[in-house]
C-alpha atoms as a PDB file:
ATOM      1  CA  UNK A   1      76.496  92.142-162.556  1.00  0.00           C
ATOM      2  CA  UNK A   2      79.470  94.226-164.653  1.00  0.00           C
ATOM      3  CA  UNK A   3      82.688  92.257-164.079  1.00  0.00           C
ATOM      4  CA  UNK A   4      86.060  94.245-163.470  1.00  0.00           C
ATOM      5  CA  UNK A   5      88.158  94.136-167.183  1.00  0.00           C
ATOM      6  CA  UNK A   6      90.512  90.707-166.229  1.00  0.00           C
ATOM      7  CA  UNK A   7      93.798  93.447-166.164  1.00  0.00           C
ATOM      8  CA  UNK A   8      92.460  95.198-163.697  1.00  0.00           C
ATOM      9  CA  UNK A   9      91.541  92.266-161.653  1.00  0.00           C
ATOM     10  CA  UNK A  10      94.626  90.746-161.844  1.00  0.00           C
ATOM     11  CA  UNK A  11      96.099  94.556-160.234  1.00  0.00           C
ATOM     12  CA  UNK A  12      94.019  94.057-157.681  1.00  0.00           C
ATOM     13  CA  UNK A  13      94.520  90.890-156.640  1.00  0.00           C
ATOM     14  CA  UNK A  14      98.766  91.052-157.317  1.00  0.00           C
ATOM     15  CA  UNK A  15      98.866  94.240-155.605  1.00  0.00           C
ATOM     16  CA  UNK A  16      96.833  93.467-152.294  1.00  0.00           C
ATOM     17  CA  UNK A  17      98.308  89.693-151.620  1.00  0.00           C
ATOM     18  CA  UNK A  18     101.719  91.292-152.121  1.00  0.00           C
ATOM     19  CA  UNK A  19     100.761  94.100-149.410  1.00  0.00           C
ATOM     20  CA  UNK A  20      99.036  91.481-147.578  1.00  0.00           C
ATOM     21  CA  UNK A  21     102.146  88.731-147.368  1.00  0.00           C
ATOM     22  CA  UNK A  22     104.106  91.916-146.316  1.00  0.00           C
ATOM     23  CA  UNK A  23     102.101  91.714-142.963  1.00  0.00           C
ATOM     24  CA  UNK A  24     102.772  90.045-140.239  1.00  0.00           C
ATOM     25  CA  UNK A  25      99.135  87.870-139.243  1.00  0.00           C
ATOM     26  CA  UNK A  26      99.775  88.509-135.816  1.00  0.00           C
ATOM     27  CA  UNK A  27      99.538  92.501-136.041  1.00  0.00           C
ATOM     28  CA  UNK A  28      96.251  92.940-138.326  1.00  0.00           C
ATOM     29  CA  UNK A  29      96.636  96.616-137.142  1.00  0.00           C
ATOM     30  CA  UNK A  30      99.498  97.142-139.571  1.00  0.00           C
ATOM     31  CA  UNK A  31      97.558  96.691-142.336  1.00  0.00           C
ATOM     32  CA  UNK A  32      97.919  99.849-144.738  1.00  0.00           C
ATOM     33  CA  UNK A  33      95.358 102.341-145.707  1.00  0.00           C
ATOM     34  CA  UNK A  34      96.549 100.722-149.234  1.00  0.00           C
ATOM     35  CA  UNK A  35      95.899  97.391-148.497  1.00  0.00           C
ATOM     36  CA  UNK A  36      92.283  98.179-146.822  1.00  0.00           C
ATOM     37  CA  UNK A  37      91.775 100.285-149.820  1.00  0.00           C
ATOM     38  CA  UNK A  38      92.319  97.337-152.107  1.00  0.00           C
ATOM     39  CA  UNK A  39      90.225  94.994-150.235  1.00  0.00           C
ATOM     40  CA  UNK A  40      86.984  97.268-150.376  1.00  0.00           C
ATOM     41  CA  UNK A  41      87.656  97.686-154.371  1.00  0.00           C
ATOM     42  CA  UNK A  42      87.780  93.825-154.493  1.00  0.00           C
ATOM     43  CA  UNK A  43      84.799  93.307-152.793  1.00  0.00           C
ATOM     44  CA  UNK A  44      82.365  96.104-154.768  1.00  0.00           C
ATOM     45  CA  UNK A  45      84.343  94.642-158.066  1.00  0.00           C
ATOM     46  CA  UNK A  46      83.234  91.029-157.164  1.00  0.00           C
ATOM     47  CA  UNK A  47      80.126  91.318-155.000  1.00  0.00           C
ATOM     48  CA  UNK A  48      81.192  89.849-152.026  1.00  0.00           C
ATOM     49  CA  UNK A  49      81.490  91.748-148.356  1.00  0.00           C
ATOM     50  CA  UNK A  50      84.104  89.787-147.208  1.00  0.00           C
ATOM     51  CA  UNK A  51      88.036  90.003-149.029  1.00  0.00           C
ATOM     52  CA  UNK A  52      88.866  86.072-148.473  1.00  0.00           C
ATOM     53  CA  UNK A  53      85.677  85.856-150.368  1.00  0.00           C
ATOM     54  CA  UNK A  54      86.488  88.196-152.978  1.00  0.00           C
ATOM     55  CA  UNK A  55      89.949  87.111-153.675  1.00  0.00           C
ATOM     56  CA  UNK A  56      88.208  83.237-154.010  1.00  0.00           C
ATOM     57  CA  UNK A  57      85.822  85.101-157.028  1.00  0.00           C
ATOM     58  CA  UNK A  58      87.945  87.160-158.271  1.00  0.00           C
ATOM     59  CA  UNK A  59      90.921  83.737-158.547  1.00  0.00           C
ATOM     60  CA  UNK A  60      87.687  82.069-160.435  1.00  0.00           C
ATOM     61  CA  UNK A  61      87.017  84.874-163.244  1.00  0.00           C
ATOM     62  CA  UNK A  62      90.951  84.966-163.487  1.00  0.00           C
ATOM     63  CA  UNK A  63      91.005  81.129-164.387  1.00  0.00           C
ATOM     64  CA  UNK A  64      88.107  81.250-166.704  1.00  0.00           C
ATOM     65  CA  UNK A  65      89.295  84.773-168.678  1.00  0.00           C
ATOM     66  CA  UNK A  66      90.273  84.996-172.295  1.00  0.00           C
ATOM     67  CA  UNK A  67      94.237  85.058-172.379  1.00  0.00           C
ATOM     68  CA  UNK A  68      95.021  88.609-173.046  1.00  0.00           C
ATOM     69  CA  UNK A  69      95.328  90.000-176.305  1.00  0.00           C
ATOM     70  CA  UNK A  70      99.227  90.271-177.608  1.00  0.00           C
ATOM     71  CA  UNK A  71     100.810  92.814-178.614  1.00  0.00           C
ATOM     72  CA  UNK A  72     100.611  93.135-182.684  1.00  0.00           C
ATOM     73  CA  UNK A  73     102.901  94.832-185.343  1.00  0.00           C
ATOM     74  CA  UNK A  74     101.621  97.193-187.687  1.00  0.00           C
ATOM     75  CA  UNK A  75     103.741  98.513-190.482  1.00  0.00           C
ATOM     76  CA  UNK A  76     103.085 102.282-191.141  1.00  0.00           C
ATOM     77  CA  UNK A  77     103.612 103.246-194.505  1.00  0.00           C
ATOM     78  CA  UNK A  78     106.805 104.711-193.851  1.00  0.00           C
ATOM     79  CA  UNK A  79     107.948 101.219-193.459  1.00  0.00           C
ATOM     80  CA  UNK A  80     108.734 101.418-189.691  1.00  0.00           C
ATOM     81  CA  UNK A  81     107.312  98.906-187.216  1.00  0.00           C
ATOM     82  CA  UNK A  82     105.050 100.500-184.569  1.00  0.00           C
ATOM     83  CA  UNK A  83     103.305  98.285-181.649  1.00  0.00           C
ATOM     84  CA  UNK A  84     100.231  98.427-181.233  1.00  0.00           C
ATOM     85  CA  UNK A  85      98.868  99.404-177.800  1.00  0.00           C
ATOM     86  CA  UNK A  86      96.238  96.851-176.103  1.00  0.00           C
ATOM     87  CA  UNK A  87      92.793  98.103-175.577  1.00  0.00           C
ATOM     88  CA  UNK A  88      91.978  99.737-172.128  1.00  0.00           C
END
C-alpha cells in the first residue's frame, strides 16, 4: 500500500483534530463539510474505514517517519545566499 508523503499526513491530521476539537461532541451534526472531507482523505490515505482508526495509523507512521529534511543554504555564484526549497 502507497503511504501519504509524512507532510501531508501531518495536514491532515493537524487540520481535522483542530476542526474536530472545535465541535461540540454533543452536536455531531455540526460537523463541517471540511471536517467530513478530511476524515474520508484520512481513511483512503491510511486504509482504514473508520477516522478514530485512521487517525490511530496515521499517529503510528507519524512516530516512525524520517524527521523532515531542513532547509539548506546554497551560495549562488553571485555570492548571495538562496534557501533551498524542500522537495514536494
Amino acid at each position: 500500500m502507497l503511504r501519504p508523503h509524512p507532510a501531508v499526513l501531518r495536514r491532515l491530521v493537524d487540520e481535522y483534530e483542530a476542526l474536530a476539537a472545535a465541535v461540540p461532541a454533543s452536536d455531531p451534526a455540526a460537523v463541517s463539510a471540511r471536517a467530513r472531507d478530511l476524515a474520508y482523505t484520512l481513511c483512503v490515505s491510511t486504509g482504514t474505514r473508520d477516522v478514530e482508526r485512521a487517525l490511530e495509523v496515521a499517529h503510528q507512521w507519524l512516530a516512525t517517519a524520517p524527521a523532515p529534511a531542513r532547509e539548506t543554504i546554497q551560495q549562488t555564484v553571485t555570492g548571495q545566499h538562496v534557501p533551498t526549497p524542500e522537495p514536494a
